[in-house]
N, C-alpha and C. Protein backbone atom coordinates (compact mmCIF):
# COMPACT_ATOMS: atom_id res chain seq x y z
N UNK A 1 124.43 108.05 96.64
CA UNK A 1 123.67 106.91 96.15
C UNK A 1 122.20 107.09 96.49
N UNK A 2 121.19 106.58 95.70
CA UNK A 2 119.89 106.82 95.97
C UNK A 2 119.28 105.83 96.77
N UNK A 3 118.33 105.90 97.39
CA UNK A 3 117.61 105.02 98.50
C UNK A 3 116.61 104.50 97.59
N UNK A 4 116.43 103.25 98.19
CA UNK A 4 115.32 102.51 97.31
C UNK A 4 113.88 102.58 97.92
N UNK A 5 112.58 103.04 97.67
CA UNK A 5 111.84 103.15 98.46
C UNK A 5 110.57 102.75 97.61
N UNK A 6 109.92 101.85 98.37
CA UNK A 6 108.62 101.26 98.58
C UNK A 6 107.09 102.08 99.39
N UNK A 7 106.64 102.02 98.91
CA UNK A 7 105.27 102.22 99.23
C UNK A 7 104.08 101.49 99.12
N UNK A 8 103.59 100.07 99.80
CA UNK A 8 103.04 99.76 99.59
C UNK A 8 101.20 99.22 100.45
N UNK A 9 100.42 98.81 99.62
CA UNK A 9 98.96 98.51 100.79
C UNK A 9 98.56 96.95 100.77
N UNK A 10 98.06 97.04 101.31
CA UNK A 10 97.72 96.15 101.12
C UNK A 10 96.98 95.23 99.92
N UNK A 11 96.42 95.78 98.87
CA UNK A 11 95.50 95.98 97.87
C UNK A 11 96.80 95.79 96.58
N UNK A 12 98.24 96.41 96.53
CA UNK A 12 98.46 96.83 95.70
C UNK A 12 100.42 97.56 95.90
N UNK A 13 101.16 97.50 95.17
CA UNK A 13 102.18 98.20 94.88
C UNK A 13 101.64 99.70 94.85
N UNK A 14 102.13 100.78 95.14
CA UNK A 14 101.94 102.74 94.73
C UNK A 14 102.95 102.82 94.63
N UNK A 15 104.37 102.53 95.02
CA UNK A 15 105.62 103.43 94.26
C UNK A 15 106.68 102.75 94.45
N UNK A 16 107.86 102.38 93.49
CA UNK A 16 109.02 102.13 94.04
C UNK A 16 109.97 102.65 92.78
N UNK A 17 110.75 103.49 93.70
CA UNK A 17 111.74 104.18 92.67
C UNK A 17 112.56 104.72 93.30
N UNK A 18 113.82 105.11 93.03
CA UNK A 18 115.01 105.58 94.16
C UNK A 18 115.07 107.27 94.14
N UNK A 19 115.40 107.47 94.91
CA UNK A 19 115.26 108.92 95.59
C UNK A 19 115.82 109.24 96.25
N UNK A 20 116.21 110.31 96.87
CA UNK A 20 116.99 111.02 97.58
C UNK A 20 117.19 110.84 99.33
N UNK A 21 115.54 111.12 99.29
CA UNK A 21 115.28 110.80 101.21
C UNK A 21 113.76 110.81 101.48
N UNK A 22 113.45 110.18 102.11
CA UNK A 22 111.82 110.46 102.42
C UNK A 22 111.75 110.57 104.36
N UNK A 23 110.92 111.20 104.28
CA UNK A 23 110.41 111.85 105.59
C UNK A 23 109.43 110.81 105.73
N UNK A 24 109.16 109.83 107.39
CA UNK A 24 108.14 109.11 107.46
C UNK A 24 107.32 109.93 108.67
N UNK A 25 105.74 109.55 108.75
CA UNK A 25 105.28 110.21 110.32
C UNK A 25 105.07 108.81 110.56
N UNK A 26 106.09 108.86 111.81
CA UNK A 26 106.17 108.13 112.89
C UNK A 26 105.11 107.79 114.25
N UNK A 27 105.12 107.16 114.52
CA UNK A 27 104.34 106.97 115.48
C UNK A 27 105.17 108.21 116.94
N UNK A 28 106.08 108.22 116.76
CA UNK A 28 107.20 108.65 117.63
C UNK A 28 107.83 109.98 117.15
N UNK A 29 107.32 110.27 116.40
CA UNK A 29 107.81 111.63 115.46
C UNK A 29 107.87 111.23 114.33
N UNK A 30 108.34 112.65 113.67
CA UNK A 30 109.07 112.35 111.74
C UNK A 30 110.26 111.55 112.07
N UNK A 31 110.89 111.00 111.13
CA UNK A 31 112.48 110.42 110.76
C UNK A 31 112.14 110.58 109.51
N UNK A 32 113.24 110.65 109.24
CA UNK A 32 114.09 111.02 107.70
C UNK A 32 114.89 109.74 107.53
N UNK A 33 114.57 109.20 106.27
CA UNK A 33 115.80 108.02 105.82
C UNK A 33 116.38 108.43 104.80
N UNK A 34 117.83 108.18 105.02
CA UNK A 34 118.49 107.96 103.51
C UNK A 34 119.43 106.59 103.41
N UNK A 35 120.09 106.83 102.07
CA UNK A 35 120.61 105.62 102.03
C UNK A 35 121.60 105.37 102.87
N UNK A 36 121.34 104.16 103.07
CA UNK A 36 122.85 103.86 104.29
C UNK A 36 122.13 103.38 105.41
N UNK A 37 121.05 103.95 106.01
CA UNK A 37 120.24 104.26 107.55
C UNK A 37 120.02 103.13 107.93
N UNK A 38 120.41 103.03 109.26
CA UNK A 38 120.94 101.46 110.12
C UNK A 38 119.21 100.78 109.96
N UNK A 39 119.01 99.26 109.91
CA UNK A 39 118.06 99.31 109.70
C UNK A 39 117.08 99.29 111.07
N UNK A 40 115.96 99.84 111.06
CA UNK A 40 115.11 100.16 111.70
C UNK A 40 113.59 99.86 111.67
N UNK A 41 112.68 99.83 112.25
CA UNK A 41 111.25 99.47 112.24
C UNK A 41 110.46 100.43 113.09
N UNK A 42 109.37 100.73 112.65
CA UNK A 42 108.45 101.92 113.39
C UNK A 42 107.08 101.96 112.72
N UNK A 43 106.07 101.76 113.69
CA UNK A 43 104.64 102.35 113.34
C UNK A 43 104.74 103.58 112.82
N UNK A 44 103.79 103.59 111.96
CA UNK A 44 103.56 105.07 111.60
C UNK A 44 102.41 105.49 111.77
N UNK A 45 102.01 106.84 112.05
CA UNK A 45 100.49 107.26 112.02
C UNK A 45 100.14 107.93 110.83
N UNK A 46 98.86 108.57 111.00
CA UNK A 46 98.39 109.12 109.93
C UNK A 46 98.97 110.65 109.48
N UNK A 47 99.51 110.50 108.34
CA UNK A 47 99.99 112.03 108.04
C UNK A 47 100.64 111.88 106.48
N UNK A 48 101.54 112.36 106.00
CA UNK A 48 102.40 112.75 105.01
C UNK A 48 103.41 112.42 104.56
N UNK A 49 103.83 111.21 103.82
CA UNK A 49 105.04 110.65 103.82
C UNK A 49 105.40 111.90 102.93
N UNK A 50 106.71 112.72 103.32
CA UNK A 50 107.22 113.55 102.33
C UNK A 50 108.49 112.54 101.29
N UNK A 51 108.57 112.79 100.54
CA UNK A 51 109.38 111.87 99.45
C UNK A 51 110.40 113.10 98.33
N UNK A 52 111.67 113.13 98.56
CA UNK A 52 112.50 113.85 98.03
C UNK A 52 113.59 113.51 96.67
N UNK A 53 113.15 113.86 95.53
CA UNK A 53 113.85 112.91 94.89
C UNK A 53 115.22 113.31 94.30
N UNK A 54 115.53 114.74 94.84
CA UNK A 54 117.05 115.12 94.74
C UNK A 54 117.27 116.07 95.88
N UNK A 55 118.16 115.95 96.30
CA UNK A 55 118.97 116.76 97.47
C UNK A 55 118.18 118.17 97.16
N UNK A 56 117.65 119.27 97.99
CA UNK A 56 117.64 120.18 97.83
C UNK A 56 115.78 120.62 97.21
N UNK A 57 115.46 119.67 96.31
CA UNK A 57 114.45 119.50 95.59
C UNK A 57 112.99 119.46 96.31
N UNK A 58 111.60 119.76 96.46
CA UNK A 58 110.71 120.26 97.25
C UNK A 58 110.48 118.77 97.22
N UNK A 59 109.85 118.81 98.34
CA UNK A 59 109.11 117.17 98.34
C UNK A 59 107.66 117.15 98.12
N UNK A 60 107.49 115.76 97.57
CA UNK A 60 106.32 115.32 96.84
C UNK A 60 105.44 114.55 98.13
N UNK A 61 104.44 115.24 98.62
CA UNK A 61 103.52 114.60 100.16
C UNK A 61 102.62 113.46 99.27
N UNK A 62 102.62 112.48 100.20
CA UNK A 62 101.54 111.10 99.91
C UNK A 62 100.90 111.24 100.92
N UNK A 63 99.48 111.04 101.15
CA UNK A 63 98.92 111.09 102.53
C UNK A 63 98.84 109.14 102.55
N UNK A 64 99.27 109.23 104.44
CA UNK A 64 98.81 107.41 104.21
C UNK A 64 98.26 107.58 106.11
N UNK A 65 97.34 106.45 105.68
CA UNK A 65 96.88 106.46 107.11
C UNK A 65 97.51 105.07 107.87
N UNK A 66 98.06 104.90 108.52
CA UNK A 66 98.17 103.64 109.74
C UNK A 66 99.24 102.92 108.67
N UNK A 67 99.76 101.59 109.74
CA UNK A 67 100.67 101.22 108.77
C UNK A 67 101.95 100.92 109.52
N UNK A 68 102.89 100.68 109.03
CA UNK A 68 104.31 100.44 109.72
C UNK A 68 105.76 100.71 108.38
N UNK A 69 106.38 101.63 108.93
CA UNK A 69 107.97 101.61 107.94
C UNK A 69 109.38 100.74 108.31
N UNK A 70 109.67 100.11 107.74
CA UNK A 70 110.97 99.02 107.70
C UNK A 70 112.31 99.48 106.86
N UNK A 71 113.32 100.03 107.50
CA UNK A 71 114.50 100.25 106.67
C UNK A 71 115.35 99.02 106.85
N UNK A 72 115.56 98.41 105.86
CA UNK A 72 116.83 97.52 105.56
C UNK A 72 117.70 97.52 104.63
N UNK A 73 118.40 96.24 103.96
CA UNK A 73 119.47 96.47 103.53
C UNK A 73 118.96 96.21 102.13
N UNK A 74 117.68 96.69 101.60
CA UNK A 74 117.31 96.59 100.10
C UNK A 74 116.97 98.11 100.62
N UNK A 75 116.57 99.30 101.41
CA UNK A 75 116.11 100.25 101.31
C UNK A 75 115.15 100.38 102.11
N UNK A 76 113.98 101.57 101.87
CA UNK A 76 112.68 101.71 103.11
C UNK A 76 111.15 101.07 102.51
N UNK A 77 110.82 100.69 103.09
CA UNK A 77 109.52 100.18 102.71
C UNK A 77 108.84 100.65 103.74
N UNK A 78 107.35 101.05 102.95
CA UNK A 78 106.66 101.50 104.06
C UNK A 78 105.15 101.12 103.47
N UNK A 79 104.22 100.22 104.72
CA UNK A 79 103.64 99.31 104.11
C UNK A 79 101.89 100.22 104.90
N UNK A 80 101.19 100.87 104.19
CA UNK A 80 99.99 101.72 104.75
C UNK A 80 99.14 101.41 104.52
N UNK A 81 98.33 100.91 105.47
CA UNK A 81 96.71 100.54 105.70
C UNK A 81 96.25 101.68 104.61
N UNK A 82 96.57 102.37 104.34
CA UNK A 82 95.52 103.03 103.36
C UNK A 82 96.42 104.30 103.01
N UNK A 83 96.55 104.52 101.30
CA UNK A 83 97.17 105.86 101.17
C UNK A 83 95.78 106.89 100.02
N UNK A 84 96.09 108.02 100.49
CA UNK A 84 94.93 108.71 99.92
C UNK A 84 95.61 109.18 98.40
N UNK A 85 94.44 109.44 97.48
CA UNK A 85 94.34 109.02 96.08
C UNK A 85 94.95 107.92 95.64
C-alpha cells in the first residue's frame, strides 16, 4: 500500500501524493517512513527529504530547512520552515 505524504510551509501546499517511502533528516538522524509506521513526531533539520515513489526506484531529494515531521493515521506530513525551489 502506498504512504500518503505531505509536504508542506507555511506559505503554501508543495506535494501530496502517495509513494513508496520517504527518508526524513531528523533532528536525531534519518528515519525512513512507510506505510503502516507507528505514529511518531520529530524535528527535523536542514537537509534532504529523499522521497521514493516505488520500491527500488532512485529517490527524488527536496531540500527543506527547519521544520517538524508527523506520522499518523492519514500518513507523513512534514511541515518546513522553508523548502528550496
Amino acid at each position: 500500500m502506498p504512504l500518503h505524504f505531505e509536504l508542506v510551509t507555511p506559505a503554501k501546499l508543495v506535494r501530496s501524493e502517495e509513494v513508496h517511502m520517504v527518508v526524513v533528516p531528523g533532528t536525531d538522524g534519518e528515519f525512513g517512513v512507510l506505510e503502516g509506521h507507528a505514529p511518531f513526531m520529530s524535528t527535523i533539520r536542514d537537509g534532504a527529504v529523499q522521497v521514493f515513489k516505488t520500491a527500488g526506484a532512485a529517490p527524488e531529494t527536496i531540500e527543506v530547512r527547519g521544520g517538524f515531521a508527523e506520522v499518523g493515521d492519514s500518513g507523513l506530513t512534514v511541515l518546513a520552515e522553508h523548502v528550496e525551489g
